[in-house]
PDB file of N, CA and C in Angstrom:
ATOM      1  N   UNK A   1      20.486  15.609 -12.441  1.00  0.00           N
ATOM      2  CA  UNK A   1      20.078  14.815 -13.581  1.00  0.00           C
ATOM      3  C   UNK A   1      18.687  14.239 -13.331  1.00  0.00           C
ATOM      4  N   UNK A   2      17.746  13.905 -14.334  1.00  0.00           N
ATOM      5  CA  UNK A   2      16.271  13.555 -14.252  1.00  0.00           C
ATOM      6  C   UNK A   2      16.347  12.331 -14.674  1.00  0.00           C
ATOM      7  N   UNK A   3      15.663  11.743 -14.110  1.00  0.00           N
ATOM      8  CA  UNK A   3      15.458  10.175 -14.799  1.00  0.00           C
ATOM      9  C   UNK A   3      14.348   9.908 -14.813  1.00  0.00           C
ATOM     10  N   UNK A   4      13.834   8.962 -15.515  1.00  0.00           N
ATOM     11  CA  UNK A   4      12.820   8.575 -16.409  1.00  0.00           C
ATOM     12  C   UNK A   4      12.383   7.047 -16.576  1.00  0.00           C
ATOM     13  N   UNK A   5      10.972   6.654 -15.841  1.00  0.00           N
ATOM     14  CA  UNK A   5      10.660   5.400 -16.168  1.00  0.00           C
ATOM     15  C   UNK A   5       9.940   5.574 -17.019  1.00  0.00           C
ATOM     16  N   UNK A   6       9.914   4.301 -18.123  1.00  0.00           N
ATOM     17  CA  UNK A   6       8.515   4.998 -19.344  1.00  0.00           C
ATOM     18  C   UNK A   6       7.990   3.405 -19.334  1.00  0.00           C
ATOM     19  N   UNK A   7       7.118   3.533 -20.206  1.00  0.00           N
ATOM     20  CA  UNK A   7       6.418   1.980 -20.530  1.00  0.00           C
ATOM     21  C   UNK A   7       6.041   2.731 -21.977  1.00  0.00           C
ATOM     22  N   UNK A   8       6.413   1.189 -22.738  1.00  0.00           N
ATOM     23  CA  UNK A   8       6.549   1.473 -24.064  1.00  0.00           C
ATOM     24  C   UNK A   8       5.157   0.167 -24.405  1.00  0.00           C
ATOM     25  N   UNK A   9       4.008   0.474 -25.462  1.00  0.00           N
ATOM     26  CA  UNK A   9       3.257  -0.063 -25.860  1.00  0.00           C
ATOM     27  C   UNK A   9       3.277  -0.946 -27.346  1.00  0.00           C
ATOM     28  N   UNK A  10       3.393  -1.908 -27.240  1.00  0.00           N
ATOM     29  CA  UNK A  10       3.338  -2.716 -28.937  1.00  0.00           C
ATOM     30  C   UNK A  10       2.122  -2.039 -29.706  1.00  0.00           C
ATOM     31  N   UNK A  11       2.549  -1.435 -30.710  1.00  0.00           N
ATOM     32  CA  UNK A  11       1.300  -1.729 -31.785  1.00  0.00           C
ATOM     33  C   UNK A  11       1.011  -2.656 -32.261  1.00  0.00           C
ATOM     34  N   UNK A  12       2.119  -3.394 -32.403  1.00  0.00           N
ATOM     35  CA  UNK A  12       1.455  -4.353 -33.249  1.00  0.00           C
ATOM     36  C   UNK A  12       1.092  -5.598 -32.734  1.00  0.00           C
ATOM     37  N   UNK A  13       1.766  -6.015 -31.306  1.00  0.00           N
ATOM     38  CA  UNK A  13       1.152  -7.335 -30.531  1.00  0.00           C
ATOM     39  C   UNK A  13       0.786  -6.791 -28.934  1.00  0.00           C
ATOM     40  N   UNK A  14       0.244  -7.570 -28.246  1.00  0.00           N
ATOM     41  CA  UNK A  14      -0.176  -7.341 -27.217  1.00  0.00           C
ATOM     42  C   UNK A  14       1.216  -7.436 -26.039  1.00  0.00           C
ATOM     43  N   UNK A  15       2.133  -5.932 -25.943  1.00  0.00           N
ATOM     44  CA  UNK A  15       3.068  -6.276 -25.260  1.00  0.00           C
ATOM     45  C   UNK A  15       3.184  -4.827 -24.650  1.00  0.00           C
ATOM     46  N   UNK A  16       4.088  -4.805 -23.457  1.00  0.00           N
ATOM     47  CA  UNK A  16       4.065  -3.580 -22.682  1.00  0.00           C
ATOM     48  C   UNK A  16       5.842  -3.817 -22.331  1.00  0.00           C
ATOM     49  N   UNK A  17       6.512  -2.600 -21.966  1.00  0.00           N
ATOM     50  CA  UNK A  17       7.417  -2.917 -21.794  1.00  0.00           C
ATOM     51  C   UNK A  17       7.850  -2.049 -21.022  1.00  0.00           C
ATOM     52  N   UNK A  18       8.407  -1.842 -19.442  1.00  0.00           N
ATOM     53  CA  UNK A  18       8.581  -0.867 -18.763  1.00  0.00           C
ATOM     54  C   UNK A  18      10.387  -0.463 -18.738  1.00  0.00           C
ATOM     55  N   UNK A  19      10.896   0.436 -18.984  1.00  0.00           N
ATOM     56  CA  UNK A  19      12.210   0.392 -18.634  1.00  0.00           C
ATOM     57  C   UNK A  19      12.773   2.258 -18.098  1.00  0.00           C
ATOM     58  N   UNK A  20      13.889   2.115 -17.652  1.00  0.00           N
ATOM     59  CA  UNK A  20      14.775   3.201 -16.964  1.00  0.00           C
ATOM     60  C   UNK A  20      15.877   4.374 -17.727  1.00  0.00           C
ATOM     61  N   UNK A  21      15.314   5.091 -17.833  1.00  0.00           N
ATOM     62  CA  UNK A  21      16.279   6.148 -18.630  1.00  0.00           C
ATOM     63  C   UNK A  21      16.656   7.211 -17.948  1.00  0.00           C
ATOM     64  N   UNK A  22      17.852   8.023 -18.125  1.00  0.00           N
ATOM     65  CA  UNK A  22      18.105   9.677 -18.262  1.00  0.00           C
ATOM     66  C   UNK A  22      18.108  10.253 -19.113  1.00  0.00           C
ATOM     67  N   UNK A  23      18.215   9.622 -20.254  1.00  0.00           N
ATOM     68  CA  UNK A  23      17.655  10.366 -21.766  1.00  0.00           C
ATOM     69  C   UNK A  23      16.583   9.607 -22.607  1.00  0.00           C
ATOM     70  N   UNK A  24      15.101  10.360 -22.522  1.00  0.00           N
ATOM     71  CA  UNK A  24      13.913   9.730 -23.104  1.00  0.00           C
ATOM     72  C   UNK A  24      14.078   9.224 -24.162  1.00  0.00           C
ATOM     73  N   UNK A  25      14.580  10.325 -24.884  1.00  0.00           N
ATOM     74  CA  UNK A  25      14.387  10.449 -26.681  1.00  0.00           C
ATOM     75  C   UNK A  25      14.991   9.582 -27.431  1.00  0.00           C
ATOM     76  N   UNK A  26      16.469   9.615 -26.988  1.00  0.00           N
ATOM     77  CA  UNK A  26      17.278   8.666 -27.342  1.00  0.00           C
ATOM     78  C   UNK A  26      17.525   6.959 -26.888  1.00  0.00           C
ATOM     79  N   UNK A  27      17.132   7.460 -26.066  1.00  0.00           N
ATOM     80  CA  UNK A  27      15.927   5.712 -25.189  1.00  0.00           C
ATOM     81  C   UNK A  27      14.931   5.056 -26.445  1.00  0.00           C
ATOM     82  N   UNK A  28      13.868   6.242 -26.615  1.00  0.00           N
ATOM     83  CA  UNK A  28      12.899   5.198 -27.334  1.00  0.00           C
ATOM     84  C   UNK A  28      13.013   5.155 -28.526  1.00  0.00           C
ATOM     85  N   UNK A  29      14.102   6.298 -29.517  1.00  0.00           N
ATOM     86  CA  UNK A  29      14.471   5.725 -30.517  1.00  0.00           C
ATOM     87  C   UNK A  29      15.105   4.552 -30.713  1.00  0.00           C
ATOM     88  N   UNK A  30      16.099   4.076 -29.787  1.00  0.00           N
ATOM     89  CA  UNK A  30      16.818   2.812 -29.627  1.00  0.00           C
ATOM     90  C   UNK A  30      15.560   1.979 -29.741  1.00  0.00           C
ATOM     91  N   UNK A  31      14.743   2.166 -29.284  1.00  0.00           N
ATOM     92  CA  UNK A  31      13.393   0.803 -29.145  1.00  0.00           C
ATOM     93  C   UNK A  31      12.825   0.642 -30.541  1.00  0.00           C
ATOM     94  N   UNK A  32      12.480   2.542 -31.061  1.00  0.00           N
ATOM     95  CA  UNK A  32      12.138   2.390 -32.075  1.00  0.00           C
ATOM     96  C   UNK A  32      12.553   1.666 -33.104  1.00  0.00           C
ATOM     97  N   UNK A  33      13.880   1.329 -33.291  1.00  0.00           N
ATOM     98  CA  UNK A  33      15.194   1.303 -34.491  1.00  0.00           C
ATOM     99  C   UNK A  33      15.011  -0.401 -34.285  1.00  0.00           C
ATOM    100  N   UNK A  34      14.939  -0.761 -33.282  1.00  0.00           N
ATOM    101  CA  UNK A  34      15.445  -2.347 -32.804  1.00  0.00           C
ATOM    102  C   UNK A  34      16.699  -2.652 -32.586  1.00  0.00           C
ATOM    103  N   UNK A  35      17.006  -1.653 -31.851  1.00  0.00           N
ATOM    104  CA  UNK A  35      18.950  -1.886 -31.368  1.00  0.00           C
ATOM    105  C   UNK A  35      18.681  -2.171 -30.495  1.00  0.00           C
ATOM    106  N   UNK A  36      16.947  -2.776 -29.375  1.00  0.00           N
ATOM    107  CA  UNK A  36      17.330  -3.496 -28.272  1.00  0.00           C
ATOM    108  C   UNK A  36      16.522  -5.280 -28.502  1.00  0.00           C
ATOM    109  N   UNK A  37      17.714  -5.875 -27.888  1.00  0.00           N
ATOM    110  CA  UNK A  37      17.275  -7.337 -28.567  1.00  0.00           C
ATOM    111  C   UNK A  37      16.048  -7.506 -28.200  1.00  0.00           C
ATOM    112  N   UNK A  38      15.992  -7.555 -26.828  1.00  0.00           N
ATOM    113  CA  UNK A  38      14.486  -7.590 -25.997  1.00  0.00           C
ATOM    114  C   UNK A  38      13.385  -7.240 -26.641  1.00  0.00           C
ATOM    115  N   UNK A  39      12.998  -6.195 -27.193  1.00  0.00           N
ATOM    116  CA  UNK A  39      11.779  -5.300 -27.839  1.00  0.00           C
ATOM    117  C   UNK A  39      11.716  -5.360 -29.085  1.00  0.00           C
ATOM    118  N   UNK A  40      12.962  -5.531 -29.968  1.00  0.00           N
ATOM    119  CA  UNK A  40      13.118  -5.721 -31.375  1.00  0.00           C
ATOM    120  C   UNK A  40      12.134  -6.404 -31.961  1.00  0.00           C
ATOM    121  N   UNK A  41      11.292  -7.535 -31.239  1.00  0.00           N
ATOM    122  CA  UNK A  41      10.221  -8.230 -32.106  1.00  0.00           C
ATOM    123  C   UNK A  41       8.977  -7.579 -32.091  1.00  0.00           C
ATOM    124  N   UNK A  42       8.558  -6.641 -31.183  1.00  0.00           N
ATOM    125  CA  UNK A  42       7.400  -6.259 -30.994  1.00  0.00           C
ATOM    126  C   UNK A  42       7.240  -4.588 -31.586  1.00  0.00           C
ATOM    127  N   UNK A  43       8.262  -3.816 -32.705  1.00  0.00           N
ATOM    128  CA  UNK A  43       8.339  -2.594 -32.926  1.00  0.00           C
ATOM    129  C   UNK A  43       7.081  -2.735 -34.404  1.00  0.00           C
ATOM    130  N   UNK A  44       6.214  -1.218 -34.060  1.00  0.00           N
ATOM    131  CA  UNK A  44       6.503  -0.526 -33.387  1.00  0.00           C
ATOM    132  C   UNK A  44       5.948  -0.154 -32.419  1.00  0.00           C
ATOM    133  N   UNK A  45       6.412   1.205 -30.895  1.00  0.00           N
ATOM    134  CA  UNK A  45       5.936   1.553 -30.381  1.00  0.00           C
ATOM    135  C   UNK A  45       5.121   2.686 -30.303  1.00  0.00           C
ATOM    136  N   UNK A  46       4.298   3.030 -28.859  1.00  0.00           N
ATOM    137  CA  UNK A  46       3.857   3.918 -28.543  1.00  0.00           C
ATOM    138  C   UNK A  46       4.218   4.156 -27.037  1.00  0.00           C
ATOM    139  N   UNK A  47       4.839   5.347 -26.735  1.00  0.00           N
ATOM    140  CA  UNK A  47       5.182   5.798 -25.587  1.00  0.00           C
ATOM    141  C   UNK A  47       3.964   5.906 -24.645  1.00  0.00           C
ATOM    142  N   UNK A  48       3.938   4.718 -24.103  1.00  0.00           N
ATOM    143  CA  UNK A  48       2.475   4.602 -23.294  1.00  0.00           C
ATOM    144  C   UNK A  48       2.500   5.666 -21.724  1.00  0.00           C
ATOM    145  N   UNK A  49       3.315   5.697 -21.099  1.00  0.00           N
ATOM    146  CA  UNK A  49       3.358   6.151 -19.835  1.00  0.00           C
ATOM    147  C   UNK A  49       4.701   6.108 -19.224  1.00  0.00           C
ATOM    148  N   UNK A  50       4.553   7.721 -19.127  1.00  0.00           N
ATOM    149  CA  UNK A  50       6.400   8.472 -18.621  1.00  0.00           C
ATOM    150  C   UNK A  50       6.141   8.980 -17.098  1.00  0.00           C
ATOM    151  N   UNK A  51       6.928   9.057 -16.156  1.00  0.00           N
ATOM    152  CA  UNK A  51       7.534   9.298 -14.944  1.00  0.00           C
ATOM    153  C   UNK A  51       8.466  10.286 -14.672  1.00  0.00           C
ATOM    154  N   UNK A  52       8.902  11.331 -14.487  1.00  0.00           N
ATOM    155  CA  UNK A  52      10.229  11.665 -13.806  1.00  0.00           C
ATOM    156  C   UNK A  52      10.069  11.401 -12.585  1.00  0.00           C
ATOM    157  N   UNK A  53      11.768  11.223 -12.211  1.00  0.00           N
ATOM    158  CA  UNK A  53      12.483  11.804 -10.944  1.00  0.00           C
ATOM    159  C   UNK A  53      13.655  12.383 -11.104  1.00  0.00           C
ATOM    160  N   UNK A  54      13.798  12.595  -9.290  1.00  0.00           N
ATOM    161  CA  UNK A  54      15.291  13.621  -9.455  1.00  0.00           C
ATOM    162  C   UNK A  54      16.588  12.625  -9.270  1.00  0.00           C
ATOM    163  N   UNK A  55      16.259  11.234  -8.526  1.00  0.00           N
ATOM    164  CA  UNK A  55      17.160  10.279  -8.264  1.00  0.00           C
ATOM    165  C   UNK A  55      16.952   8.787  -9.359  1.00  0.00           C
ATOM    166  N   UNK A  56      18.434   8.548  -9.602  1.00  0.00           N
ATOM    167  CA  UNK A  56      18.209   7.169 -10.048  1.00  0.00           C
ATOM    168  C   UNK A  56      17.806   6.039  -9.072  1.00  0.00           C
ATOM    169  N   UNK A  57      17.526   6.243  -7.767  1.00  0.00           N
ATOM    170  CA  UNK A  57      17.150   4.926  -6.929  1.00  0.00           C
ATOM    171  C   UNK A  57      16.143   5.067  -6.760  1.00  0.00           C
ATOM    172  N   UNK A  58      15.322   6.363  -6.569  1.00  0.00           N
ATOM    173  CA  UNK A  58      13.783   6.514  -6.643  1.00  0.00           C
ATOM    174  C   UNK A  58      13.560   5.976  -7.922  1.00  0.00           C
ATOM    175  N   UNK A  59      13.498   6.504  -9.376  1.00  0.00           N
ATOM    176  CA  UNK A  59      13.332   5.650 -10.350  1.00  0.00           C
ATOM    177  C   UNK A  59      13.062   4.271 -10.285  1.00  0.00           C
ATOM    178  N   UNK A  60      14.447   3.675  -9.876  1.00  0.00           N
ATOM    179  CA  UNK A  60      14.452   2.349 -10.091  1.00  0.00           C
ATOM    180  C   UNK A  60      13.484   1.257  -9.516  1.00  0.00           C
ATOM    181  N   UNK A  61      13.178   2.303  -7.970  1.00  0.00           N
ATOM    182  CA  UNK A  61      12.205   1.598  -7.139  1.00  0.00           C
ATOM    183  C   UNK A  61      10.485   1.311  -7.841  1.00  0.00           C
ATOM    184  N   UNK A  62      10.497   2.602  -8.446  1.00  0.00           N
ATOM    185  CA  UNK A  62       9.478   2.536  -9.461  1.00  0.00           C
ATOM    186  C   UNK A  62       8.986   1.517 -10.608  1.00  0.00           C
ATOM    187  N   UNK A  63      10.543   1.488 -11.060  1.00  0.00           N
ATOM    188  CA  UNK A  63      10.512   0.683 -12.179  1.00  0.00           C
ATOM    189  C   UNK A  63       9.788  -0.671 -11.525  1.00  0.00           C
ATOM    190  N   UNK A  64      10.814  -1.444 -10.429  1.00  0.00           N
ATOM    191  CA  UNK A  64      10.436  -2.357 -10.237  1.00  0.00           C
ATOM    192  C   UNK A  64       9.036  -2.852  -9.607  1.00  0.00           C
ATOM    193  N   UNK A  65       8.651  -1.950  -9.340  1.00  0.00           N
ATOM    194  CA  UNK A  65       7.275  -1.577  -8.897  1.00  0.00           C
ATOM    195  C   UNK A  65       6.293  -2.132  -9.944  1.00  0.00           C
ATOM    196  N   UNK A  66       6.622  -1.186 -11.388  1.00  0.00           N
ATOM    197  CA  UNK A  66       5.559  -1.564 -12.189  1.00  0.00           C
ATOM    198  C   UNK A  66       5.825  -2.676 -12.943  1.00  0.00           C
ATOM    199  N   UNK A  67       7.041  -3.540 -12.653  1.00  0.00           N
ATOM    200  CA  UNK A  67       7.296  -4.714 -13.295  1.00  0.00           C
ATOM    201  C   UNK A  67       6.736  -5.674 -12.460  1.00  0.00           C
ATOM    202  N   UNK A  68       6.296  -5.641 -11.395  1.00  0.00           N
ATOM    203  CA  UNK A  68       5.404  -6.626 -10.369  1.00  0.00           C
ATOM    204  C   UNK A  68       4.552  -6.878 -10.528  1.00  0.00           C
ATOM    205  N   UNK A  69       3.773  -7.528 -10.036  1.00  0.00           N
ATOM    206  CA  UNK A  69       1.850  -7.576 -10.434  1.00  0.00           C
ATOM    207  C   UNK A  69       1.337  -6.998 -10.263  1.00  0.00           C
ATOM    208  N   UNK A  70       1.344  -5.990  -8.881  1.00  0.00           N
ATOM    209  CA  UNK A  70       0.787  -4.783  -8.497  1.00  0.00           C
ATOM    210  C   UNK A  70       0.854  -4.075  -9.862  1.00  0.00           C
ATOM    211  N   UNK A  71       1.685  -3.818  -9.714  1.00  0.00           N
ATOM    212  CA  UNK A  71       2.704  -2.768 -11.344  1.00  0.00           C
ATOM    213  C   UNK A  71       1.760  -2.843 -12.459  1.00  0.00           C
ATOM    214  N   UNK A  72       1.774  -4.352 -12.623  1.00  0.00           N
ATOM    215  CA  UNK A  72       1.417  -4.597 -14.009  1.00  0.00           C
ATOM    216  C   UNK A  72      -0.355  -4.283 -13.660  1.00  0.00           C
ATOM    217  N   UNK A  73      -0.728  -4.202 -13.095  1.00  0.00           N
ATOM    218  CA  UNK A  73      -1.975  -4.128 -12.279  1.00  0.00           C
ATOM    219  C   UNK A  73      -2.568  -2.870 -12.616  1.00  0.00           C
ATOM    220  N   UNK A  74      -1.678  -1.876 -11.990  1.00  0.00           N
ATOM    221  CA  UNK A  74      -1.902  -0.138 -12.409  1.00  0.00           C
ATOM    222  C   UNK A  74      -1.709   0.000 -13.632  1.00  0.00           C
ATOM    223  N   UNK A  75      -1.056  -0.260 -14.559  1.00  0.00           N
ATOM    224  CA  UNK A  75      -0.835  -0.028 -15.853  1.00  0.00           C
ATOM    225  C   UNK A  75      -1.646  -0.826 -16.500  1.00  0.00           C
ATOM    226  N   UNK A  76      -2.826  -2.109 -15.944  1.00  0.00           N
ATOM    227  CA  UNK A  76      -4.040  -2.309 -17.209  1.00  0.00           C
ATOM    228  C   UNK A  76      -4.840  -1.201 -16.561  1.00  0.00           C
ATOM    229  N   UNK A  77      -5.127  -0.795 -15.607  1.00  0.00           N
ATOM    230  CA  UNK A  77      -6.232   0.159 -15.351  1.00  0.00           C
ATOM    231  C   UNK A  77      -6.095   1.310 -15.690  1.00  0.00           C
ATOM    232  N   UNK A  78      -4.294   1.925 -16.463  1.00  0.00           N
ATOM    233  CA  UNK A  78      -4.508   2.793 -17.215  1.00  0.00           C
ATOM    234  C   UNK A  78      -4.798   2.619 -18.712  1.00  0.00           C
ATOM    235  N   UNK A  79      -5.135   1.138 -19.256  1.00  0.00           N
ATOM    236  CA  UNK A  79      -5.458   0.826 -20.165  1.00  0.00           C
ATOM    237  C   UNK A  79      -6.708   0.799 -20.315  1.00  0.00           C
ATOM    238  N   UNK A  80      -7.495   0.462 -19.434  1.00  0.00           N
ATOM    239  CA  UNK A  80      -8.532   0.580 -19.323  1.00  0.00           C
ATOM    240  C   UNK A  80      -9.526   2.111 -19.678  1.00  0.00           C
ATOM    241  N   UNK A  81      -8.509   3.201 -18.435  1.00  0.00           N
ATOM    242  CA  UNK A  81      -8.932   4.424 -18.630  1.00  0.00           C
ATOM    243  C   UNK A  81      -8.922   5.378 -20.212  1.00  0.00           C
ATOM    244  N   UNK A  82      -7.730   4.355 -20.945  1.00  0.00           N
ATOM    245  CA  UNK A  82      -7.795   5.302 -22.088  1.00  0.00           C
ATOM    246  C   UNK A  82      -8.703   4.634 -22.618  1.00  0.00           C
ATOM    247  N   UNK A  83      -9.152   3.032 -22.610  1.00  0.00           N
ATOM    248  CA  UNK A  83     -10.065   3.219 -23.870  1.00  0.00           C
ATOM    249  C   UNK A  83     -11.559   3.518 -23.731  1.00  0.00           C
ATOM    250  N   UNK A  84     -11.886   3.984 -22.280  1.00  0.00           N
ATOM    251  CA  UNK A  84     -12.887   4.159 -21.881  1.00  0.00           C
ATOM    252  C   UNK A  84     -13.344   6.380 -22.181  1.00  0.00           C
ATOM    253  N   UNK A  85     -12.049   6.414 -22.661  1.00  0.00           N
ATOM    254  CA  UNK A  85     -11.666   8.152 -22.773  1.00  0.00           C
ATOM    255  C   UNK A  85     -11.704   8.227 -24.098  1.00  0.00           C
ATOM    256  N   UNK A  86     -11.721   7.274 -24.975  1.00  0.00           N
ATOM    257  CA  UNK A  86     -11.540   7.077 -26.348  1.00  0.00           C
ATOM    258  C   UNK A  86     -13.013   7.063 -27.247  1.00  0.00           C
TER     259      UNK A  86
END
C-alpha cells in the first residue's frame, strides 16, 4: 500500500495544511466538500505539495516533519520557488 503526505493550500486565506493519506483523491475531495471540521473554513483548495511512500511510519515521520518549523520552513521556500517560477 502507498501512502501519501500532501499539503493542501487556501485560496482563499493565507493557510497551509499538511495531512496523511492512502487514498489522495478521496482525501482531498473530503477537504474539498468540507466534511473535515478543521479545513472547512478555509475551502477552497489547491493541492500544493504531494509525497509518496511505501510505509505508513515513514509517512508519518514526514508528516510530522513538515508540521514543525523546520517543516513549515521548507514549504515557504517552496512558496517562494513557485512565485519566483511564475
Amino acid at each position: 500500500m502507498k501512502y501519501y503526505v500532501y499539503v493542501l493550500r487556501s485560496l482563499s486565506r493565507h493557510y497551509m495544511y499538511v495531512g496523511l493519506t492512502s487514498n489522495l483523491e478521496q482525501r482531498f475531495s473530503t477537504h474539498q466538500a468540507g466534511r473535515n471540521r478543521t479545513t472547512a473554513p478555509y475551502r477552497p483548495f489547491q493541492l500544493y505539495h504531494v509525497e509518496r511512500f511505501s510505509s505508513r511510519i515513514k509517512a508519518r515521520h514526514r508528516e510530522k516533519y513538515l508540521k514543525s518549523g523546520s517543516g513549515k520552513e521548507f514549504l515557504k521556500g517552496l512558496s517562494l520557488e513557485d512565485l519566483e517560477n511564475s
